[in-house]
Protein backbone atom coordinates (compact mmCIF):
# COMPACT_ATOMS: atom_id res chain seq x y z
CA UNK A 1 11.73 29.44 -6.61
CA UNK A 2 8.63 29.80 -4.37
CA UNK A 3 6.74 26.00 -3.77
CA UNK A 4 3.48 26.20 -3.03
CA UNK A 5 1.60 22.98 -1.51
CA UNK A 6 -2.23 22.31 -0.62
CA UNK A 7 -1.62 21.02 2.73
CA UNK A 8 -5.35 20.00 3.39
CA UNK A 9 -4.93 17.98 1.05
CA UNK A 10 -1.67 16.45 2.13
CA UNK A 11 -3.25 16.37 5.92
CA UNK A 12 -6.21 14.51 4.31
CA UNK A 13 -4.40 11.58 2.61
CA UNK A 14 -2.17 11.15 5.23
CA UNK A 15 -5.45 10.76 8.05
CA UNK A 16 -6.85 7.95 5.57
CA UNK A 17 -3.79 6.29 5.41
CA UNK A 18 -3.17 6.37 8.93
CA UNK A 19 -6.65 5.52 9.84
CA UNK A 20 -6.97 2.63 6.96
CA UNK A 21 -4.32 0.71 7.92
CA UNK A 22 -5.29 0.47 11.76
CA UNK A 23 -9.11 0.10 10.89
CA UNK A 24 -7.84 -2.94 8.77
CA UNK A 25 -6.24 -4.52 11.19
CA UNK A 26 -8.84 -4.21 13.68
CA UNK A 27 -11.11 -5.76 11.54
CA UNK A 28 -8.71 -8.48 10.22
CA UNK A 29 -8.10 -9.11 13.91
CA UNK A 30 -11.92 -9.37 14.71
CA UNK A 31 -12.12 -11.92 11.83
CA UNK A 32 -9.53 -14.13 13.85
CA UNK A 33 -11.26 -14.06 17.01
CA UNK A 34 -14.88 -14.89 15.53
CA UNK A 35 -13.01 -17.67 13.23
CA UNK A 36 -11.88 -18.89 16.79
CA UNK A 37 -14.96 -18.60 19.05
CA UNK A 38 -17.75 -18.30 16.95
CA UNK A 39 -16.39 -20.98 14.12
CA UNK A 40 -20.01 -21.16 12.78
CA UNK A 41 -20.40 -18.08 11.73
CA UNK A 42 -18.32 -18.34 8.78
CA UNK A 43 -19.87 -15.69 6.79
CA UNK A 44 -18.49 -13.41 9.33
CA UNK A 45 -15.45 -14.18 9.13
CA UNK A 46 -15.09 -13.76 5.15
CA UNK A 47 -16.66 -10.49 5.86
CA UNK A 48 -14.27 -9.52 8.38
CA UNK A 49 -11.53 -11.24 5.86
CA UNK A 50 -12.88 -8.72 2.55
CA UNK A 51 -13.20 -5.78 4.50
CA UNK A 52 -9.97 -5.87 6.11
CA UNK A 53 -8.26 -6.27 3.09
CA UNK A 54 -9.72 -3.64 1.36
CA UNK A 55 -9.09 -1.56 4.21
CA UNK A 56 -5.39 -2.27 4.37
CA UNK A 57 -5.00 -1.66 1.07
CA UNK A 58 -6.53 1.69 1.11
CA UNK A 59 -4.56 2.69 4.03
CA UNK A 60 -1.54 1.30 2.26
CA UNK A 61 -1.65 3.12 -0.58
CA UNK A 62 -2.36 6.35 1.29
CA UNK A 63 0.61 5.76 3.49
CA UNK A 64 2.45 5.52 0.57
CA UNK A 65 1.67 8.69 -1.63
CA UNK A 66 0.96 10.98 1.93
CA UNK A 67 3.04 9.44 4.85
CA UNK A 68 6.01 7.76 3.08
CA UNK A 69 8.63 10.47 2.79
CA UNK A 70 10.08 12.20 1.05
CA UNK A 71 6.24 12.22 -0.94
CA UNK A 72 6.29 13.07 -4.38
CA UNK A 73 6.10 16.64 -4.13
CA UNK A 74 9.04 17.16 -1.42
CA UNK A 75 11.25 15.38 -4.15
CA UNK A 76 9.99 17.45 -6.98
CA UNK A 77 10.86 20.79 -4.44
CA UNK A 78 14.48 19.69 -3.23
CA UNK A 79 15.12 18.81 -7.23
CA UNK A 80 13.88 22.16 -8.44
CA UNK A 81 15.60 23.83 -5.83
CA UNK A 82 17.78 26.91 -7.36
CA UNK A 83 15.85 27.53 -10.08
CA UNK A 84 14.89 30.80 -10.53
CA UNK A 85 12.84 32.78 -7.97
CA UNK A 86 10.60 33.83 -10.95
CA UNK A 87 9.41 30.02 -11.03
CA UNK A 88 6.32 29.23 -9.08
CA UNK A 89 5.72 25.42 -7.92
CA UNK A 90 2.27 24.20 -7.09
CA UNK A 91 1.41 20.72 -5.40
CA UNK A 92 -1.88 19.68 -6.02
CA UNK A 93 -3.93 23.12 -6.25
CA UNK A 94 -4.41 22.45 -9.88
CA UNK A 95 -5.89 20.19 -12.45
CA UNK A 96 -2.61 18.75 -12.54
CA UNK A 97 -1.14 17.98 -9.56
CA UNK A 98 2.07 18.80 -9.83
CA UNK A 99 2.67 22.34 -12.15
CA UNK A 100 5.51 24.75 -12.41
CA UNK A 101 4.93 28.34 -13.95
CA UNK A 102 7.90 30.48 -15.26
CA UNK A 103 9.20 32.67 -17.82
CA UNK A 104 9.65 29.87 -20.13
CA UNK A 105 6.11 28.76 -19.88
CA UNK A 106 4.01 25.98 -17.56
CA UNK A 107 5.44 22.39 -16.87
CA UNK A 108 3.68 19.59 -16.03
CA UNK A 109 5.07 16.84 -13.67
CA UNK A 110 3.42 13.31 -13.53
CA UNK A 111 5.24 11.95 -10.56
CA UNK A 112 5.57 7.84 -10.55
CA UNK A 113 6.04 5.96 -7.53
CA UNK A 114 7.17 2.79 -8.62
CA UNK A 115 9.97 1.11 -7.16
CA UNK A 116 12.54 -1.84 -9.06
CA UNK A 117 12.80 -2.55 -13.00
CA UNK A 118 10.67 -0.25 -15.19
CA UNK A 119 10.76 -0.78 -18.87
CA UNK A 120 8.88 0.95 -21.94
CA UNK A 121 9.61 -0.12 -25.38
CA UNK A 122 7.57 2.33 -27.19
CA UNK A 123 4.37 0.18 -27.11
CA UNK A 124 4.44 -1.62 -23.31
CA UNK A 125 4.89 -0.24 -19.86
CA UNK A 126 5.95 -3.43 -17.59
CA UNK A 127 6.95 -2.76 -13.47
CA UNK A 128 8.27 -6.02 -12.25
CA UNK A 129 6.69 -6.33 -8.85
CA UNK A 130 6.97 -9.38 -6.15
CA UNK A 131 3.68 -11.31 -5.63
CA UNK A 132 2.79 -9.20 -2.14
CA UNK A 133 3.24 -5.88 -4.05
CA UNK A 134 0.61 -6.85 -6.54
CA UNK A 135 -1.97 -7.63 -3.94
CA UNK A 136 -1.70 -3.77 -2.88
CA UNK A 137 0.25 -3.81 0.21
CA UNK A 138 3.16 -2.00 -0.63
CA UNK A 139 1.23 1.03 -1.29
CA UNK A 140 1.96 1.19 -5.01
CA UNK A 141 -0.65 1.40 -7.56
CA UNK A 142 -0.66 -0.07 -11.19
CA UNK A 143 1.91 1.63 -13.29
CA UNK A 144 -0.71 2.21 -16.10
CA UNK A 145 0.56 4.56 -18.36
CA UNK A 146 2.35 7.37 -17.61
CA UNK A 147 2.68 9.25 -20.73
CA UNK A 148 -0.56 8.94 -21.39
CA UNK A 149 -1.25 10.23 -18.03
CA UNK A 150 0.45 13.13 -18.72
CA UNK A 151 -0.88 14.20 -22.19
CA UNK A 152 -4.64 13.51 -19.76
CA UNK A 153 -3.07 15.89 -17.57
CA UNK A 154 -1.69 18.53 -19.74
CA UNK A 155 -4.81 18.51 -22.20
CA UNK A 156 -7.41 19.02 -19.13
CA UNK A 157 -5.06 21.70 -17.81
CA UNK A 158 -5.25 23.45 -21.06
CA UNK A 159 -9.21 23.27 -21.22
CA UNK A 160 -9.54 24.57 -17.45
CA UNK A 161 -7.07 27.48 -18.62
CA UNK A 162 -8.87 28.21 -21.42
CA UNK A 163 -11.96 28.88 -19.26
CA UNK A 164 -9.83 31.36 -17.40
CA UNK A 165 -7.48 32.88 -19.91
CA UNK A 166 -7.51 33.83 -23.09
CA UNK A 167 -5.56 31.35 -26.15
CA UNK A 168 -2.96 33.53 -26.96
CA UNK A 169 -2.22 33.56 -22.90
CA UNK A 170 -1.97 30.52 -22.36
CA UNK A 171 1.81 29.58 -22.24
CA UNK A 172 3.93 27.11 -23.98
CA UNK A 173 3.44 23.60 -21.75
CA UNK A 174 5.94 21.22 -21.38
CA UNK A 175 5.23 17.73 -19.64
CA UNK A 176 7.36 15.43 -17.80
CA UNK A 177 7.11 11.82 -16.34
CA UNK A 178 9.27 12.04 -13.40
CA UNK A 179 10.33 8.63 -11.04
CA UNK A 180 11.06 9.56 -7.62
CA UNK A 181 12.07 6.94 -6.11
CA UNK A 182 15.84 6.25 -5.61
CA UNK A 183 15.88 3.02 -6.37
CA UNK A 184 13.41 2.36 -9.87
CA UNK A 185 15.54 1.18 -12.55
CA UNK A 186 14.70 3.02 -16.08
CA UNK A 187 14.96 0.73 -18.82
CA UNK A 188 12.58 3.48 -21.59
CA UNK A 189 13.42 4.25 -24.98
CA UNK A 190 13.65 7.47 -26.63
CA UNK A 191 9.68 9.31 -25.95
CA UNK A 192 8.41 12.72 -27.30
CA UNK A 193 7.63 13.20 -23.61
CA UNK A 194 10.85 13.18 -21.44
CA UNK A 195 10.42 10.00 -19.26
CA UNK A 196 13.61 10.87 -16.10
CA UNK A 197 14.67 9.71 -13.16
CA UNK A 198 14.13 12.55 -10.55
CA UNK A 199 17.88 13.70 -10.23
CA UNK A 200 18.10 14.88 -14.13
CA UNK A 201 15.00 17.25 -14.21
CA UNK A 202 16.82 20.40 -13.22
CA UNK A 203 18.98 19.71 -16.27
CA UNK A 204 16.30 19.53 -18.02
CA UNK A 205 14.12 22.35 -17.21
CA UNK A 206 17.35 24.82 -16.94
CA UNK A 207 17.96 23.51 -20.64
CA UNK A 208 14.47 24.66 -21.65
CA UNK A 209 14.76 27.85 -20.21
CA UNK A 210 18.36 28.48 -21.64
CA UNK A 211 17.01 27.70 -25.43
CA UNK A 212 13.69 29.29 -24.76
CA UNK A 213 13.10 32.39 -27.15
CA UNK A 214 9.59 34.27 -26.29
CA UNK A 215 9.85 34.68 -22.31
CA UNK A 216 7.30 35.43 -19.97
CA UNK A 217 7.29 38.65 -18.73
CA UNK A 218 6.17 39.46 -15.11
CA UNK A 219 2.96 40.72 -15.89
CA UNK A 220 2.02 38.11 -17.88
CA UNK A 221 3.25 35.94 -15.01
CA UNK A 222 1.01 37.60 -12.59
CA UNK A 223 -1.88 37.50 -14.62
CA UNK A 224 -1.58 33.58 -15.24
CA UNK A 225 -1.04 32.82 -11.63
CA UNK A 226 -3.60 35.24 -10.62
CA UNK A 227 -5.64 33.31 -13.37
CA UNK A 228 -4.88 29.77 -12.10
CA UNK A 229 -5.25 30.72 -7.79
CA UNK A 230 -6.77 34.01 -7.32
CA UNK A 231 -7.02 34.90 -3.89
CA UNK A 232 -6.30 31.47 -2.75
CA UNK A 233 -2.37 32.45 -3.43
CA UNK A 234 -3.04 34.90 -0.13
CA UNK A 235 -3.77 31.56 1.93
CA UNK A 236 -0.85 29.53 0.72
């Protein structure tokens, strides 16, 4: 299997991160000292206070998707490792940020960050998260939900293809809700969209592939990728 990984965009994230975190505790620390010397100037010091919050948060949450590893796509790449060499992973060159393309057709990976108890009971997503983790300085963002991220994902990946492709070549798409982290704790009941903990997706996708009865062949292959990247494969 060949990965494939916008690393601009990785390099990006991670400088925000990096630089929103410091920059908010500069300006957190400024707030202190003008609290301390200048103890009239109150309205400074909420400023300082709201800014350097925001900031920390920002550069936080950036650490955590960019600078944390493994990130989301290095655990998608080690799982997926051994399939195929006709499979083709891309991170974040797509509509969807995380897509493999193979003889049994496209897959679509939302990767979840979330760390402790996750639950679903076919109408309610719940994360159980400690007080500091909801103010945003763990890095984690709202759960949301994920399966309805993914159809989001899958159905604007579909439109974009259809601008480049033709209907009858764009392949079969599967979609995935994948938890990365080692230690989430799944609690979700049975979904149309598999909903896994990152060490079961090779199962998964090699079970696809096994039952899968109109294959890609290379040329159509080349002419989705080619559809999808262009030249931009060259730079990768």
């Amino acid at each position: 299997m060949e990965v494939f990984v916008n690393e601009r965009k990785v390099k990006i994230g991670t400088e925000i991160g990096r630089w929103g975190s410091l920059g908010g505790l500069v300006v957190l620390i400024v707030g202190m000292v003008i609290s301390i010397r200048r103890p009239e100037l109150v309205w400074a010091t909420m400023l300082s206070l709201v800014v350097g919050f925001l900031l920390s948060v920002v550069g936080a949450y950036h650490m955590n998707h960019w600078t944390r590893t493994p990130r989301a796509d290095q655990v998608l790449s080690q799982e997926l490792k051994g399939i195929s060499n006709k499979y083709h992973l891309y991170h974040y060159l797509l509509p969807a940020s995380h897509v493999m393309l193979g003889p049994s057709g496209l897959f679509v990976f939302r990767v979840c960050l979330q760390e402790g108890p996750v639950s679903y009971d076919g109408k309610k997503w719940r994360h159980k998260r400690k007080f500091w983790q909801r103010l945003g300085f763990s890095g984690q963002d709202a759960l949301g939900d994920p399966i309805r991220d993914i159809t989001d994902e899958m159905r604007i990946l579909r439109s974009w293809l259809g601008k480049q492709l033709s209907e009858d070549q764009i392949p079969e798409m599967f979609g995935f809700v994948v938890f990365c982290r080692d230690d989430v704790e799944l609690d979700v009941c049975e979904t149309e969209i598999p909903v896994l903990e990152h060490k079961h997706i090779k199962a998964h996708i090699r079970r696809i592939d096994k039952e899968c009865k109109s294959r890609l062949d290379n040329d159509a292959l080349y002419e989705i990728e080619q559809a999808m990247l262009g030249s931009k494969i060259d730079d990768l």
